[in-house]
PDB file of N, CA and C in Angstrom:
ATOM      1  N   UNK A   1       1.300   7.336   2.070  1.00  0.00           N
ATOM      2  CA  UNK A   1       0.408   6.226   1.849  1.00  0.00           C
ATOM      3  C   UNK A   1       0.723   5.633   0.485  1.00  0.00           C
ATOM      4  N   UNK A   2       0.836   4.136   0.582  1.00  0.00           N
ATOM      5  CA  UNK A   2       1.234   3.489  -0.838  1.00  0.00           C
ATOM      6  C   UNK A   2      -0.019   2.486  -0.924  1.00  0.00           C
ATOM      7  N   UNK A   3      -0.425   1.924  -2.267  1.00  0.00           N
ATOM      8  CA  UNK A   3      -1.225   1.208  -2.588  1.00  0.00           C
ATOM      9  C   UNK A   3      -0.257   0.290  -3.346  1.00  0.00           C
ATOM     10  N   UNK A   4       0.214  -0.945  -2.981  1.00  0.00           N
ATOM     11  CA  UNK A   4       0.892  -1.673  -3.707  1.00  0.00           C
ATOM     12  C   UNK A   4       0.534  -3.417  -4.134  1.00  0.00           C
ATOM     13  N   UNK A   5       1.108  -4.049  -4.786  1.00  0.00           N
ATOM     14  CA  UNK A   5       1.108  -5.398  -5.033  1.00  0.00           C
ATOM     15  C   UNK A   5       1.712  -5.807  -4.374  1.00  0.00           C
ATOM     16  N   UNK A   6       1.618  -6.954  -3.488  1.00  0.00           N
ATOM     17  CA  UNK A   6       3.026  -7.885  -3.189  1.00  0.00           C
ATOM     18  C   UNK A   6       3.818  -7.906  -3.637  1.00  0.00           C
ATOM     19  N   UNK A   7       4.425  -7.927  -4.671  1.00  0.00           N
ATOM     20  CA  UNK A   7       5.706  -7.635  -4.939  1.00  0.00           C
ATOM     21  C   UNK A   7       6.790  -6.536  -4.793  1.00  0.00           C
ATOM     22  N   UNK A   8       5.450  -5.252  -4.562  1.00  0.00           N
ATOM     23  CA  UNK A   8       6.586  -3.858  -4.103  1.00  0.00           C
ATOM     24  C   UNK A   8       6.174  -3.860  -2.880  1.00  0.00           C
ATOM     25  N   UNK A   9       6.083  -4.599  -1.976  1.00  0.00           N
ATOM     26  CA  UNK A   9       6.021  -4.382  -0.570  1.00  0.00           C
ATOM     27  C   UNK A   9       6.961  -3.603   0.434  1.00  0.00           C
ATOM     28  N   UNK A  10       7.724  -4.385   0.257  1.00  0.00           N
ATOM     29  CA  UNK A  10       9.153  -4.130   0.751  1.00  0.00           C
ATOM     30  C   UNK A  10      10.008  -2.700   0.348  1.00  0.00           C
ATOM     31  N   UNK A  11       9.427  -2.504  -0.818  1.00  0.00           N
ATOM     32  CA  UNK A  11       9.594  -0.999  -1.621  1.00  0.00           C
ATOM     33  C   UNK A  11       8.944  -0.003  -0.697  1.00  0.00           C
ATOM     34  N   UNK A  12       7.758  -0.352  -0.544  1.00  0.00           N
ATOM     35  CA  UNK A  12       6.593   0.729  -0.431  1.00  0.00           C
ATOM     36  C   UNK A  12       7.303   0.808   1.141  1.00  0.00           C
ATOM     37  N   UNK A  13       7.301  -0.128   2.257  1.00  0.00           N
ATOM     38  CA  UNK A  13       8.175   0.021   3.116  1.00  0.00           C
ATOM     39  C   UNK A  13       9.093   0.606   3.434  1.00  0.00           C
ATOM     40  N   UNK A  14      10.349   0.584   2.260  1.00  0.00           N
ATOM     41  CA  UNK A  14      11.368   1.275   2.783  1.00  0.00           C
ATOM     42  C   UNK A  14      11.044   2.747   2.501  1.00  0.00           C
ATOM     43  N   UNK A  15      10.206   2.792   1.815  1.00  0.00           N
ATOM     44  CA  UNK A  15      10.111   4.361   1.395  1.00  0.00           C
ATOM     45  C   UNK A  15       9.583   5.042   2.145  1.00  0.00           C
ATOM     46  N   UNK A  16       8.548   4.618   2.970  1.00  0.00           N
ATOM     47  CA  UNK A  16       7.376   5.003   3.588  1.00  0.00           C
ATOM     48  C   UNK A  16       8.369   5.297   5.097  1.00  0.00           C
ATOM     49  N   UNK A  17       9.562   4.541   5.803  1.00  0.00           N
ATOM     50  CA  UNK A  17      10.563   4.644   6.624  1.00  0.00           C
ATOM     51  C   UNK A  17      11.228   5.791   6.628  1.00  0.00           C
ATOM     52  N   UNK A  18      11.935   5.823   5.282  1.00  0.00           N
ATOM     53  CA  UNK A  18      12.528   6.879   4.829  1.00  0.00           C
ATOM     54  C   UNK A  18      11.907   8.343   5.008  1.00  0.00           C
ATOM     55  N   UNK A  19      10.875   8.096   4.512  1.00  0.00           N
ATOM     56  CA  UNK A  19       9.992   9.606   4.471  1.00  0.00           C
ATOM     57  C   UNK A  19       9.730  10.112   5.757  1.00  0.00           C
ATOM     58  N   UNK A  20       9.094   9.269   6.476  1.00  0.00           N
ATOM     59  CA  UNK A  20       8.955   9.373   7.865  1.00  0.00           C
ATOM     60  C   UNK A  20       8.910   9.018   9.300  1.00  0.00           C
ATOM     61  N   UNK A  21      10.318   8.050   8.680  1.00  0.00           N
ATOM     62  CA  UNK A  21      10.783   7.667   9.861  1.00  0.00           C
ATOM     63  C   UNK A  21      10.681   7.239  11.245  1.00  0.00           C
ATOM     64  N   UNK A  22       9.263   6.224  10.971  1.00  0.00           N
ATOM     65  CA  UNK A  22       8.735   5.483  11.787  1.00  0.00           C
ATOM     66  C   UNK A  22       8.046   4.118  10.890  1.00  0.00           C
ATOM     67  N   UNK A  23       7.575   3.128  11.635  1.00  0.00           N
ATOM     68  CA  UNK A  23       7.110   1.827  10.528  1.00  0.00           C
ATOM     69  C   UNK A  23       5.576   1.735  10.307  1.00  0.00           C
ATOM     70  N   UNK A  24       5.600   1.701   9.087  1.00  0.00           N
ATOM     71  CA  UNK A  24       4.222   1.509   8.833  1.00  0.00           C
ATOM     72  C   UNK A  24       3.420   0.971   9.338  1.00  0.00           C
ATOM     73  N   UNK A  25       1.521   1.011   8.998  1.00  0.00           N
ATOM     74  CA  UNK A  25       0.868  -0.214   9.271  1.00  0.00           C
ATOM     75  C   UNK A  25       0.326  -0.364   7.938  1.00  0.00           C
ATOM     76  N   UNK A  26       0.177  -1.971   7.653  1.00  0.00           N
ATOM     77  CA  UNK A  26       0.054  -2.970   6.512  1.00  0.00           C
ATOM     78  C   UNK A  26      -1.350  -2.804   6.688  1.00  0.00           C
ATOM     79  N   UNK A  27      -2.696  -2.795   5.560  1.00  0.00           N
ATOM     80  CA  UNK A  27      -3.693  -3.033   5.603  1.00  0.00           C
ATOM     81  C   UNK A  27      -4.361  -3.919   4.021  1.00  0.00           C
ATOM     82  N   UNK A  28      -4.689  -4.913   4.766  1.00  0.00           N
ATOM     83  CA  UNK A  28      -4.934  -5.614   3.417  1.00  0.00           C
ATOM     84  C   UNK A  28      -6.264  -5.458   2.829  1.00  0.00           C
ATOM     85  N   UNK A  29      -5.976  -5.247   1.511  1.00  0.00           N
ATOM     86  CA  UNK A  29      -7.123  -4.662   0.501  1.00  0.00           C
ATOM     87  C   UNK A  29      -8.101  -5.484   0.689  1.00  0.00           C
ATOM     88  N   UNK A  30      -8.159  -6.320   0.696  1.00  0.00           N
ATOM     89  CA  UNK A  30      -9.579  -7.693   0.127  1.00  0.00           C
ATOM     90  C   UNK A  30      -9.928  -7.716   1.733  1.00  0.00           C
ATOM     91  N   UNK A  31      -9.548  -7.468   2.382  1.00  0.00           N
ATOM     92  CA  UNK A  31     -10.177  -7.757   3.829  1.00  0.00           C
ATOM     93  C   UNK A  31     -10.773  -6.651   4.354  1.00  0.00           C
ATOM     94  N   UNK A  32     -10.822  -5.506   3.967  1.00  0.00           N
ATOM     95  CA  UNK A  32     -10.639  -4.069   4.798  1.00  0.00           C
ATOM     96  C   UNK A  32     -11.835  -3.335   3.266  1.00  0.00           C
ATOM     97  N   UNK A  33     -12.665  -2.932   3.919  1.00  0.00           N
ATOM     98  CA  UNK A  33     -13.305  -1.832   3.291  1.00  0.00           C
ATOM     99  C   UNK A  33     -13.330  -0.780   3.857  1.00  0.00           C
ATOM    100  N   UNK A  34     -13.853   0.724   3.303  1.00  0.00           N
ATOM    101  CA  UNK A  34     -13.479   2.193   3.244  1.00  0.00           C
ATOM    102  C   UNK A  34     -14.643   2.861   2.880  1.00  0.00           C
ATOM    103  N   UNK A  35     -15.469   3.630   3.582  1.00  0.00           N
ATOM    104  CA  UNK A  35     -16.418   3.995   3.811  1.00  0.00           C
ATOM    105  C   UNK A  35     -16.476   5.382   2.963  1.00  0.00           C
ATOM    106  N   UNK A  36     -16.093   6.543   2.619  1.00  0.00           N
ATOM    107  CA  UNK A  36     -15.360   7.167   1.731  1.00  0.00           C
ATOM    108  C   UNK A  36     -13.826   7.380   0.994  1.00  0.00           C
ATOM    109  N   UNK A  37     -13.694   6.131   0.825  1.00  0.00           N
ATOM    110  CA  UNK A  37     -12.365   6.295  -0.127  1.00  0.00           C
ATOM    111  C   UNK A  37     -12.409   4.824  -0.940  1.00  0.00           C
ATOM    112  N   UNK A  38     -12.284   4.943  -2.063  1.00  0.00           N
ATOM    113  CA  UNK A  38     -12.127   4.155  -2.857  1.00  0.00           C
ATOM    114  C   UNK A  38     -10.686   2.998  -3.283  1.00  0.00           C
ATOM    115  N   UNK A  39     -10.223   2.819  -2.851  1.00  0.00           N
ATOM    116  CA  UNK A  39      -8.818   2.606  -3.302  1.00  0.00           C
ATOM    117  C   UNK A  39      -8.474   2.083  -4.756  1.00  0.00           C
ATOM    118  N   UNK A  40      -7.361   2.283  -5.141  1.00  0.00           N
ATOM    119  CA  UNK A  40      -6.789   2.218  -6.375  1.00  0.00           C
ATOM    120  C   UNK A  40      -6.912   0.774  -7.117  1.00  0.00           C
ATOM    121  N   UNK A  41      -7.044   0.896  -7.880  1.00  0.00           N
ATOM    122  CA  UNK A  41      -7.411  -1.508  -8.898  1.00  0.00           C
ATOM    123  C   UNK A  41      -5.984  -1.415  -8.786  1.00  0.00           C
ATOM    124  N   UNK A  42      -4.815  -0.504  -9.595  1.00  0.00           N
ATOM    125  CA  UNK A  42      -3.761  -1.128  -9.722  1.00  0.00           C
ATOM    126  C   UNK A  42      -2.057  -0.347  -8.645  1.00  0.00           C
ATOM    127  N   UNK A  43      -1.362  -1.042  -8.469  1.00  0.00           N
ATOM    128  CA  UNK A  43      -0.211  -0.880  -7.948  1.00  0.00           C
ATOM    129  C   UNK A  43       0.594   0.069  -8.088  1.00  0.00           C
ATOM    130  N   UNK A  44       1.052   0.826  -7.262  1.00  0.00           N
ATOM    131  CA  UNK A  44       1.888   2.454  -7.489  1.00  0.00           C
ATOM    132  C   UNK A  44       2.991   2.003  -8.327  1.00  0.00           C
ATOM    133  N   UNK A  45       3.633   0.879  -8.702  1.00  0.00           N
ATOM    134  CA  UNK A  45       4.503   0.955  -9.298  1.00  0.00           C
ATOM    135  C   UNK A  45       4.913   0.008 -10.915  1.00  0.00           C
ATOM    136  N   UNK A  46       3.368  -1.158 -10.566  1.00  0.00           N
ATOM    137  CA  UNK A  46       3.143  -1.429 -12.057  1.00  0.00           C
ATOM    138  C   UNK A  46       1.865  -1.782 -11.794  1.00  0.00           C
ATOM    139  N   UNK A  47       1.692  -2.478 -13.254  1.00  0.00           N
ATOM    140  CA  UNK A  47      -0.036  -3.076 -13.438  1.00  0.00           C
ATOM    141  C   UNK A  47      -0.437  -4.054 -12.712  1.00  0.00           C
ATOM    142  N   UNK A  48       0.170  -4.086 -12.042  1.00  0.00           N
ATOM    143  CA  UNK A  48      -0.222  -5.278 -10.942  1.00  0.00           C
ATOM    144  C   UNK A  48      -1.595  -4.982  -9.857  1.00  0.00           C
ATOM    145  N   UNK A  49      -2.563  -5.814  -9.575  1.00  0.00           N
ATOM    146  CA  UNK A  49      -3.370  -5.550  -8.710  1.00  0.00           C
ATOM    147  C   UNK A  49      -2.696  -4.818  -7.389  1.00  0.00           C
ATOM    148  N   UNK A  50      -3.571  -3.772  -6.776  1.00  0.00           N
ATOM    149  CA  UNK A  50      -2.689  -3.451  -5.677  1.00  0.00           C
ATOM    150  C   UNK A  50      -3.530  -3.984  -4.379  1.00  0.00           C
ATOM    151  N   UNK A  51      -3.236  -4.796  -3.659  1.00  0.00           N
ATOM    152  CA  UNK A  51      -3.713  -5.387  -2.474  1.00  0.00           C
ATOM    153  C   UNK A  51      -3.143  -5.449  -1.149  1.00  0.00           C
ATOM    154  N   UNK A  52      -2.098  -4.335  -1.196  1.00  0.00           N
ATOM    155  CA  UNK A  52      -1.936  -3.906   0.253  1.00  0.00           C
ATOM    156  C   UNK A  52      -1.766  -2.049   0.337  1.00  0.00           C
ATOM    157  N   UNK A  53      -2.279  -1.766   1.695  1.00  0.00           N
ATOM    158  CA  UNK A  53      -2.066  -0.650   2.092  1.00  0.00           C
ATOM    159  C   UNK A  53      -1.133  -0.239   2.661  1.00  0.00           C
ATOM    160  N   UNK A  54      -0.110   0.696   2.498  1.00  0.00           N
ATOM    161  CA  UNK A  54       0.717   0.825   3.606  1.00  0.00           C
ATOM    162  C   UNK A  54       1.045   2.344   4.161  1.00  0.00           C
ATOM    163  N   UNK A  55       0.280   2.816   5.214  1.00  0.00           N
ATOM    164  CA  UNK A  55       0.036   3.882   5.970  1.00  0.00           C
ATOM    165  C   UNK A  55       1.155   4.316   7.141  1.00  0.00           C
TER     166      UNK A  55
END
């Protein structure tokens, strides 16, 4: 599971392939709330808001 910005999308993707070798599903932050889980303000890979999920 990655919490990323648009800009590491495509990152968080290939990695998420790699690892386990099937394709993600995309869940977008601002649209989607979480009933016990909080998700992260900023991006696994910089300070960037993180506004997608990728599971």
């Amino acid at each position: 599971m990655y919490c990323v910005c648009k800009e590491h999308v495509e990152l968080a993707i290939d990695k998420f392939v790699d690892e386990y070798e099937d394709a993600p599903d995309l869940v977008n932050l601002a649209e989607t709330t979480f009933r016990d889980w909080k998700p992260p303000e900023h991006c696994q890979w910089c300070e960037g808001p993180a506004e997608i999920l990728i599971v």
